[in-house]
PDB file of N, CA and C in Angstrom:
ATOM      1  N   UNK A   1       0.841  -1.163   0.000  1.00  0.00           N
ATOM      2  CA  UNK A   1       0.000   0.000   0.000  1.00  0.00           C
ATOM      3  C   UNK A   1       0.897   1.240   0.000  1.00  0.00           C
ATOM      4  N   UNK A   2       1.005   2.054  -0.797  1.00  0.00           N
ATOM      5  CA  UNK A   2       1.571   3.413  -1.048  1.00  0.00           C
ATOM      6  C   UNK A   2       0.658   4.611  -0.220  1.00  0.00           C
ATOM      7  N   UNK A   3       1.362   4.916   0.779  1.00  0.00           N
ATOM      8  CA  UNK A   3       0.919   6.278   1.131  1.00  0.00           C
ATOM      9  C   UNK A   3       1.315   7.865   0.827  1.00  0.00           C
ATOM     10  N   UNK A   4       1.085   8.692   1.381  1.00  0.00           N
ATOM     11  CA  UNK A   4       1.471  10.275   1.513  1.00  0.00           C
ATOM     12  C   UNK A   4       1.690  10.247   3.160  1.00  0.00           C
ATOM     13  N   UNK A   5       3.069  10.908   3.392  1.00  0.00           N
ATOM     14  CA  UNK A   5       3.200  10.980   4.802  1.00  0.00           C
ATOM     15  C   UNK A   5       3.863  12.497   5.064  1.00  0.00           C
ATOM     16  N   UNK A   6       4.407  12.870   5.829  1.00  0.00           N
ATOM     17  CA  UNK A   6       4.873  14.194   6.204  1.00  0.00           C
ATOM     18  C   UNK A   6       6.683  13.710   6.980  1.00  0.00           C
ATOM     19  N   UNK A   7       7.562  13.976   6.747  1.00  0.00           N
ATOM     20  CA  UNK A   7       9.211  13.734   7.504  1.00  0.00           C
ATOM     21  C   UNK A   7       9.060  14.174   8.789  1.00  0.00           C
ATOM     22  N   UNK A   8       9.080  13.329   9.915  1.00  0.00           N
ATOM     23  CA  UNK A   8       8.971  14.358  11.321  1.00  0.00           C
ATOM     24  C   UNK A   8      10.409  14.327  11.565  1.00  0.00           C
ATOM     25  N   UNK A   9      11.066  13.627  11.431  1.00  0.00           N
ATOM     26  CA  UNK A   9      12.465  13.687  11.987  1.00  0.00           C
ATOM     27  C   UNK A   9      13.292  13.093  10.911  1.00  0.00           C
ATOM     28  N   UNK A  10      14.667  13.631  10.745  1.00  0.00           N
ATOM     29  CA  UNK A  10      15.840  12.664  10.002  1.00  0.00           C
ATOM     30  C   UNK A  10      16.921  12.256  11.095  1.00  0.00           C
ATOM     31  N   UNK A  11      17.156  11.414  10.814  1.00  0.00           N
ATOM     32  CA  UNK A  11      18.779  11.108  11.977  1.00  0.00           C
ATOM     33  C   UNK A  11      19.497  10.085  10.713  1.00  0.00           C
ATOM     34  N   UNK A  12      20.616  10.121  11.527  1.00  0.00           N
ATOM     35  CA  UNK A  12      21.665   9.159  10.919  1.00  0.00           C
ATOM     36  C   UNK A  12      21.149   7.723  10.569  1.00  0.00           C
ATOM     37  N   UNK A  13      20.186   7.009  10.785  1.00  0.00           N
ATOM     38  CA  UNK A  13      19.966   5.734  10.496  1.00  0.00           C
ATOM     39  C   UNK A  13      18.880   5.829   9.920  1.00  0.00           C
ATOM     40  N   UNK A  14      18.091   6.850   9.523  1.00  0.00           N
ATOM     41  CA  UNK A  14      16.744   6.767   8.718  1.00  0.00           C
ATOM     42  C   UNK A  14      16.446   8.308   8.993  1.00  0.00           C
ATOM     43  N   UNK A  15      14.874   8.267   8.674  1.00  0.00           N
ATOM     44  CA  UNK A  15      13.890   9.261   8.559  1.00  0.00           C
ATOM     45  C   UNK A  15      12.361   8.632   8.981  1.00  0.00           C
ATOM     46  N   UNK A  16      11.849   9.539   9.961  1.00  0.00           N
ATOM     47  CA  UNK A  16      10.671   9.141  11.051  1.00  0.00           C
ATOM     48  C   UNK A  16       9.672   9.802   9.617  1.00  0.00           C
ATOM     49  N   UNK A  17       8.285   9.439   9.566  1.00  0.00           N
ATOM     50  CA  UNK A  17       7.296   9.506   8.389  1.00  0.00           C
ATOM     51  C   UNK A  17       6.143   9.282   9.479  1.00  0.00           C
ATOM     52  N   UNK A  18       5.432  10.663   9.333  1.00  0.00           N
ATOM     53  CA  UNK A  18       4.010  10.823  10.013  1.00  0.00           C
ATOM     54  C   UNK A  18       3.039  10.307   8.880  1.00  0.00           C
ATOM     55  N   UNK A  19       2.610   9.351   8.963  1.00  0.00           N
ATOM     56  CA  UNK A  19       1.184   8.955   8.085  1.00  0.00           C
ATOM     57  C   UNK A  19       0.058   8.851   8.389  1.00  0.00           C
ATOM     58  N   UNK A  20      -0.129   9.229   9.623  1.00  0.00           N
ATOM     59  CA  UNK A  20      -1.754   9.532   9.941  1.00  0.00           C
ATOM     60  C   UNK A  20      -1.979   8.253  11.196  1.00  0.00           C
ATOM     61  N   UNK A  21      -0.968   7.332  11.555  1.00  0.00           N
ATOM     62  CA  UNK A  21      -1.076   6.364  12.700  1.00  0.00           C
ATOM     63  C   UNK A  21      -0.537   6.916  14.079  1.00  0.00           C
ATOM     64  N   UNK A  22      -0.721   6.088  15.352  1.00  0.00           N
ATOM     65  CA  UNK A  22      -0.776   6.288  16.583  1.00  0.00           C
ATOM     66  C   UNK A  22       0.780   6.646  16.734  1.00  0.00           C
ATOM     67  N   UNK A  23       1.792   6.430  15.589  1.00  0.00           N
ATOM     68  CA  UNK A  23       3.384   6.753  16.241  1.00  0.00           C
ATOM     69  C   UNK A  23       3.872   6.771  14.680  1.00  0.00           C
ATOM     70  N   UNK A  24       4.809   7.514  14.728  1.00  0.00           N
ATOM     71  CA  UNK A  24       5.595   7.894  12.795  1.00  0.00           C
ATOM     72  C   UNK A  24       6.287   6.157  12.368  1.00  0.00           C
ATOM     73  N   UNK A  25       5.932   5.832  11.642  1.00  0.00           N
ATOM     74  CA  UNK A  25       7.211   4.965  10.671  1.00  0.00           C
ATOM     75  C   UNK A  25       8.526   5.259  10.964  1.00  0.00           C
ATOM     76  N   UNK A  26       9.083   4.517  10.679  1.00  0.00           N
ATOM     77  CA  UNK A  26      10.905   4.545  10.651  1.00  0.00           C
ATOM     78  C   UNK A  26      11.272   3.665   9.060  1.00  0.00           C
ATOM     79  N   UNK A  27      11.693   4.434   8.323  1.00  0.00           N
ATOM     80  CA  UNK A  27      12.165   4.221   6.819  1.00  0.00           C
ATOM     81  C   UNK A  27      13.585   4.177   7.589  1.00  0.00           C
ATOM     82  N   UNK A  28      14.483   2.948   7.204  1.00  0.00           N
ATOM     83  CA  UNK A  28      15.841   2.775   7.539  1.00  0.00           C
ATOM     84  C   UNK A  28      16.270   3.430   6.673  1.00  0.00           C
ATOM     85  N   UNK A  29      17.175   3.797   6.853  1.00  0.00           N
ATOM     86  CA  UNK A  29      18.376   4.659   5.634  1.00  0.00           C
ATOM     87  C   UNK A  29      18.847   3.529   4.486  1.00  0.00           C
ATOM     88  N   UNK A  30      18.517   2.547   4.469  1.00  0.00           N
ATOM     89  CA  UNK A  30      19.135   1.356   3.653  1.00  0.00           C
ATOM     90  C   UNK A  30      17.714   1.187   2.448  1.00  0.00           C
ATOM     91  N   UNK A  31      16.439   1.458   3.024  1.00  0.00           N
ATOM     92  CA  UNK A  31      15.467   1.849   2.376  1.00  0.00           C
ATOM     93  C   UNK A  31      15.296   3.283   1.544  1.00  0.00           C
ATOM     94  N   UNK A  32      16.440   4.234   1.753  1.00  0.00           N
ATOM     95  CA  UNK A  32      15.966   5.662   1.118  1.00  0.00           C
ATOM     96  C   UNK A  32      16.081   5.357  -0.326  1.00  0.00           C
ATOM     97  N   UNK A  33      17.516   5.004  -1.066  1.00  0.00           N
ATOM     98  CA  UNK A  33      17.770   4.922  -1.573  1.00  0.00           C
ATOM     99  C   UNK A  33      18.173   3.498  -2.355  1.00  0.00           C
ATOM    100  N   UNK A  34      18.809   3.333  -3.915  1.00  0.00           N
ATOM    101  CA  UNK A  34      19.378   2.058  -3.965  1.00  0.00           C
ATOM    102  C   UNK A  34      21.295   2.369  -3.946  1.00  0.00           C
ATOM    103  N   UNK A  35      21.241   3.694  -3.833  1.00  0.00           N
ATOM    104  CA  UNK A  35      22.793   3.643  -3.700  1.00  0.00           C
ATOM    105  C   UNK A  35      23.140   3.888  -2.419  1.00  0.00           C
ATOM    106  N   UNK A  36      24.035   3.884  -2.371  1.00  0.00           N
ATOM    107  CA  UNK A  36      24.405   3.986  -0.756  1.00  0.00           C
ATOM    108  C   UNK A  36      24.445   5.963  -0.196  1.00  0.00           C
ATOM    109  N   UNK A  37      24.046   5.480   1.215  1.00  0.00           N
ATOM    110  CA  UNK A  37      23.768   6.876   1.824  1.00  0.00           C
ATOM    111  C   UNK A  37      24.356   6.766   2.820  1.00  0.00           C
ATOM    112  N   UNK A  38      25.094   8.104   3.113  1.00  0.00           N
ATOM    113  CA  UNK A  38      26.018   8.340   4.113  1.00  0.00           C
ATOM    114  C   UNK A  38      24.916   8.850   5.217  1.00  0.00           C
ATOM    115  N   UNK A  39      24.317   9.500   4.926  1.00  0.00           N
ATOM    116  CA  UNK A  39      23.415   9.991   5.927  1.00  0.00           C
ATOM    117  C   UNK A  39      21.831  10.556   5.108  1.00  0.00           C
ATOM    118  N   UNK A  40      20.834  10.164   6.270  1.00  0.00           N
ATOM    119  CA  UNK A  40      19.607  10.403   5.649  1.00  0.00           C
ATOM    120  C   UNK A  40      19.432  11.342   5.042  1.00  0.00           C
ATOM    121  N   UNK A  41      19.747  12.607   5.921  1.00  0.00           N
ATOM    122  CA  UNK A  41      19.317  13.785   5.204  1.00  0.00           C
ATOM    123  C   UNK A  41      19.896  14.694   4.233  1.00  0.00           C
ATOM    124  N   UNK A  42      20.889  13.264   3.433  1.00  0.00           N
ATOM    125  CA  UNK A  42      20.982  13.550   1.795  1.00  0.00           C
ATOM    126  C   UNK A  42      19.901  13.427   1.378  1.00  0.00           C
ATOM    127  N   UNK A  43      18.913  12.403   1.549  1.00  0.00           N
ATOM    128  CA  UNK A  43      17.905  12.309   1.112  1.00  0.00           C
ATOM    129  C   UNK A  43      16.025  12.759   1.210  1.00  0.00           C
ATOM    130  N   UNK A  44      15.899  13.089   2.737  1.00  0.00           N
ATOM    131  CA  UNK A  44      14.993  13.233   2.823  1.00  0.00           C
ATOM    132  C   UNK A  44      15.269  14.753   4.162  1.00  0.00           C
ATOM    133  N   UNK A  45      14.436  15.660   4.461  1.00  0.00           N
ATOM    134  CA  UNK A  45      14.495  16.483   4.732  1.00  0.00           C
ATOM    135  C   UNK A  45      13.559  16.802   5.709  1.00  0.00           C
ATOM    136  N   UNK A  46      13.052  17.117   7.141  1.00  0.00           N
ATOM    137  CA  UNK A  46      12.103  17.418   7.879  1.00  0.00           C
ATOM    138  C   UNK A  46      11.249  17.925   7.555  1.00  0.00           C
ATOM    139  N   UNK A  47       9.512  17.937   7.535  1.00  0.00           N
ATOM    140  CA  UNK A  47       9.033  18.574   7.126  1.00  0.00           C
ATOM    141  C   UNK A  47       8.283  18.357   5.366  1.00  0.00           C
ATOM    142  N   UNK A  48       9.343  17.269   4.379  1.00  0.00           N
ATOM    143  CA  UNK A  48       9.000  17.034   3.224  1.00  0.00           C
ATOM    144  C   UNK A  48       7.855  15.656   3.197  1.00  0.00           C
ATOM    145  N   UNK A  49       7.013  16.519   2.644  1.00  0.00           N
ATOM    146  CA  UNK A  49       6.133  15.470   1.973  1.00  0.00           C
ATOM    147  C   UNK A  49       6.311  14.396   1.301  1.00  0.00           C
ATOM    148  N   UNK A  50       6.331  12.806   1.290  1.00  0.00           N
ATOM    149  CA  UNK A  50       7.023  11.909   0.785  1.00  0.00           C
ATOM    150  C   UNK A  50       5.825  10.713   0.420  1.00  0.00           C
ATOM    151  N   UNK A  51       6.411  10.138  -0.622  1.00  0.00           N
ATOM    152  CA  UNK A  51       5.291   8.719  -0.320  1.00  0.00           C
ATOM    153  C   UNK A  51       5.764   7.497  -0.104  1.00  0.00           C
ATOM    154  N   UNK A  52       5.188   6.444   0.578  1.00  0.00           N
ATOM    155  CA  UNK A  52       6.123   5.677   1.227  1.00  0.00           C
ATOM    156  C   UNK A  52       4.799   4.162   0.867  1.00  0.00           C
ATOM    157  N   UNK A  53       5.589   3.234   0.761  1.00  0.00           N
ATOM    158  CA  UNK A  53       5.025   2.038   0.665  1.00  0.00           C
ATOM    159  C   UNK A  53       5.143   1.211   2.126  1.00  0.00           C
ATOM    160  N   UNK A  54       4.056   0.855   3.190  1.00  0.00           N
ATOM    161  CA  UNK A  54       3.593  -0.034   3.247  1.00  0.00           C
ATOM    162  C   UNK A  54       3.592  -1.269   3.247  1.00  0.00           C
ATOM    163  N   UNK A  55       4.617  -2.064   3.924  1.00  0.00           N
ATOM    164  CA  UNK A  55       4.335  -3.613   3.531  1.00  0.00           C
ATOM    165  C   UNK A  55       3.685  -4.138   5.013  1.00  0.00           C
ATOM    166  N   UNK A  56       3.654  -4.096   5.312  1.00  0.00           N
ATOM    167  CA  UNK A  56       3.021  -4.686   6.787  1.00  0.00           C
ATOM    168  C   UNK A  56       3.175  -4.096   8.401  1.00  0.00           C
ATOM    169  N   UNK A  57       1.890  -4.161   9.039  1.00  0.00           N
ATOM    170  CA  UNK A  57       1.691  -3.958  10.438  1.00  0.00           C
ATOM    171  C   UNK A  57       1.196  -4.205  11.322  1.00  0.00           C
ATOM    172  N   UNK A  58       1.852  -4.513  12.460  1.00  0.00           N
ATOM    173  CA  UNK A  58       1.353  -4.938  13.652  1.00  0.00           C
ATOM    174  C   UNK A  58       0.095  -4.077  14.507  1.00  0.00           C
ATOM    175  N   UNK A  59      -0.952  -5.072  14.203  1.00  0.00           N
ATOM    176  CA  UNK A  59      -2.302  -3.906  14.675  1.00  0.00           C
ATOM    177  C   UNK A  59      -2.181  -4.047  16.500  1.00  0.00           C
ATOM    178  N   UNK A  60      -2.035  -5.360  16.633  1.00  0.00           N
ATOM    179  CA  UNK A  60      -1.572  -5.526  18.326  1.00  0.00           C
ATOM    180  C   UNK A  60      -0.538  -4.139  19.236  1.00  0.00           C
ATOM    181  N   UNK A  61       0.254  -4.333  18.186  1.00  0.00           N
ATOM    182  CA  UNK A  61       1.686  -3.166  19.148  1.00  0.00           C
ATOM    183  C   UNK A  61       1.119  -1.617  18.239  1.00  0.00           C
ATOM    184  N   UNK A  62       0.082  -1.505  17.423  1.00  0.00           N
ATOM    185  CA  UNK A  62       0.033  -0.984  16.606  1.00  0.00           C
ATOM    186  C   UNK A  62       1.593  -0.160  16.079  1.00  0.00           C
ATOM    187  N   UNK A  63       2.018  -1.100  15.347  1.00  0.00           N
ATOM    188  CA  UNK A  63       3.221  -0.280  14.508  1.00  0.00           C
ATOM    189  C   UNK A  63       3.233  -0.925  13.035  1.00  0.00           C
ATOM    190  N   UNK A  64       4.222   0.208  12.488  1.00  0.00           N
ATOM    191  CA  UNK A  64       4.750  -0.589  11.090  1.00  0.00           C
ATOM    192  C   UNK A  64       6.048  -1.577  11.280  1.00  0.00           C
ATOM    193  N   UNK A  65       5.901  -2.079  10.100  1.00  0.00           N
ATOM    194  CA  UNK A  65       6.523  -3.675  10.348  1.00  0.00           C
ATOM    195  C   UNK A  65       7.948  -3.240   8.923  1.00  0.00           C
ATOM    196  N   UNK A  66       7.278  -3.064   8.185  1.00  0.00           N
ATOM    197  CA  UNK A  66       8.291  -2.367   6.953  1.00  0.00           C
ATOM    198  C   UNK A  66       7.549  -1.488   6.382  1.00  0.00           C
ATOM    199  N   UNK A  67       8.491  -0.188   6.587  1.00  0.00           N
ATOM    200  CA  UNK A  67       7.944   1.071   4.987  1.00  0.00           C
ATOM    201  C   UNK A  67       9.616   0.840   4.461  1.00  0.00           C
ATOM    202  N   UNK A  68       9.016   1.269   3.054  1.00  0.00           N
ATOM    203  CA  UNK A  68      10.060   1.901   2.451  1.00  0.00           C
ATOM    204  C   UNK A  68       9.972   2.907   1.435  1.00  0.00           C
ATOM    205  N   UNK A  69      10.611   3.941   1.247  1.00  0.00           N
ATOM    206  CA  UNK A  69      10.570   4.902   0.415  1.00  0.00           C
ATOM    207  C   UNK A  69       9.998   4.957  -1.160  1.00  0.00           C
ATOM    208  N   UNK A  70       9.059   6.075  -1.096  1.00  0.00           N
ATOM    209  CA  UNK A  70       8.603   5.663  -2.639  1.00  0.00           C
ATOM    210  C   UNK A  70       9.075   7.101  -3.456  1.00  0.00           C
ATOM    211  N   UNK A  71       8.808   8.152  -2.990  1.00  0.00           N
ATOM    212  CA  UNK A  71       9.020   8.845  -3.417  1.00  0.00           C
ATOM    213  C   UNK A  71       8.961  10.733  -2.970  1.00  0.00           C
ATOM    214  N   UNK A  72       9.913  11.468  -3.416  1.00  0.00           N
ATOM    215  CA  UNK A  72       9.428  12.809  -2.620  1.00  0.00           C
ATOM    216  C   UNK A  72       8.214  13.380  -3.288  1.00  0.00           C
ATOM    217  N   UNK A  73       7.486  14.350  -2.282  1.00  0.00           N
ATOM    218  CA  UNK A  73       6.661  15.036  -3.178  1.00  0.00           C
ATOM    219  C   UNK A  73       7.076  16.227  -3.363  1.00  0.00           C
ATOM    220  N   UNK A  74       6.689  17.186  -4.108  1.00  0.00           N
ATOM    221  CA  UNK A  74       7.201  18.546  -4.978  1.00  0.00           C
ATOM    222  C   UNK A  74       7.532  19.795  -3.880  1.00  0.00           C
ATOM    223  N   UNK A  75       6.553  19.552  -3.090  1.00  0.00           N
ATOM    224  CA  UNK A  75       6.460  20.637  -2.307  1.00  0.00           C
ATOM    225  C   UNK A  75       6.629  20.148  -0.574  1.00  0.00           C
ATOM    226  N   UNK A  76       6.954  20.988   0.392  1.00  0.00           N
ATOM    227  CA  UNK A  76       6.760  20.606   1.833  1.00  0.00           C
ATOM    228  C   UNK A  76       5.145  21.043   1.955  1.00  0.00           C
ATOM    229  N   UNK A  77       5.262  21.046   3.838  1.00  0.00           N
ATOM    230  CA  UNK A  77       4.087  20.920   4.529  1.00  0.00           C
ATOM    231  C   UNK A  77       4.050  22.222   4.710  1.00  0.00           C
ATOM    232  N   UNK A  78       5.056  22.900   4.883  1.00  0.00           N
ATOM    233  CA  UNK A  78       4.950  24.570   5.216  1.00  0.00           C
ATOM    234  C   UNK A  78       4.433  24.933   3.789  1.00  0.00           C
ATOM    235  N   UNK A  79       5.009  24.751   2.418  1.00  0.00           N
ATOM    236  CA  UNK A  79       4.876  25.298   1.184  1.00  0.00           C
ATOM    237  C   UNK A  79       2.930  24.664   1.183  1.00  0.00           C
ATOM    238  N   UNK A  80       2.581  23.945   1.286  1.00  0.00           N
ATOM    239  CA  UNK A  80       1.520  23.524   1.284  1.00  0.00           C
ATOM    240  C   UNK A  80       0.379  24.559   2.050  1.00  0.00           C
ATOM    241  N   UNK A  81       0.585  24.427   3.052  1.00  0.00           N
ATOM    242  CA  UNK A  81      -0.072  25.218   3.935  1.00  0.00           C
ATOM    243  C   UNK A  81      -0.795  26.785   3.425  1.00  0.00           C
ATOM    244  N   UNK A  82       0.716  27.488   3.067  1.00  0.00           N
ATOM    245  CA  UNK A  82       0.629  28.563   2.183  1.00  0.00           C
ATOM    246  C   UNK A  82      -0.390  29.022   1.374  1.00  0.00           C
TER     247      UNK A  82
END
């Protein structure tokens, strides 16, 4: 399942993805890209609108089980807002 999420956080091992559930996703940094990344926020940026795939979740612990990166969107959440 492909979503639209919002970047709440980047750190060194990934990027946190608000999608509308009880706690953000965690996209590993090994998921941003297919080349290698020194650090997330070559790739993804706080605040950027992104779409993210979905492969499975734990409704019990309610969490995600795997996202991985699908794609940025054009604009942020601030530019949006606007």
């Amino acid at each position: 399942m492909v979503l639209e999420g919002v970047v709440t956080n980047v750190t060194k091992f990934g990027a946190f993805v608000d999608i509308g559930l009880h706690q953000d996703g965690l996209i590993h940094i090994t998921e941003l890209s297919n080349r290698y990344v020194k650090d997330a926020s070559e790739i993804v940026t706080a605040g950027q609108i992104v779409k993210v795939t979905v492969l499975s979740a734990d409704p019990r612990t309610k969490r995600l089980q795997n996202m991985f990166f699908v794609s940025a969107c054009p604009q942020t959440r601030d530019q949006k807002d606007r």
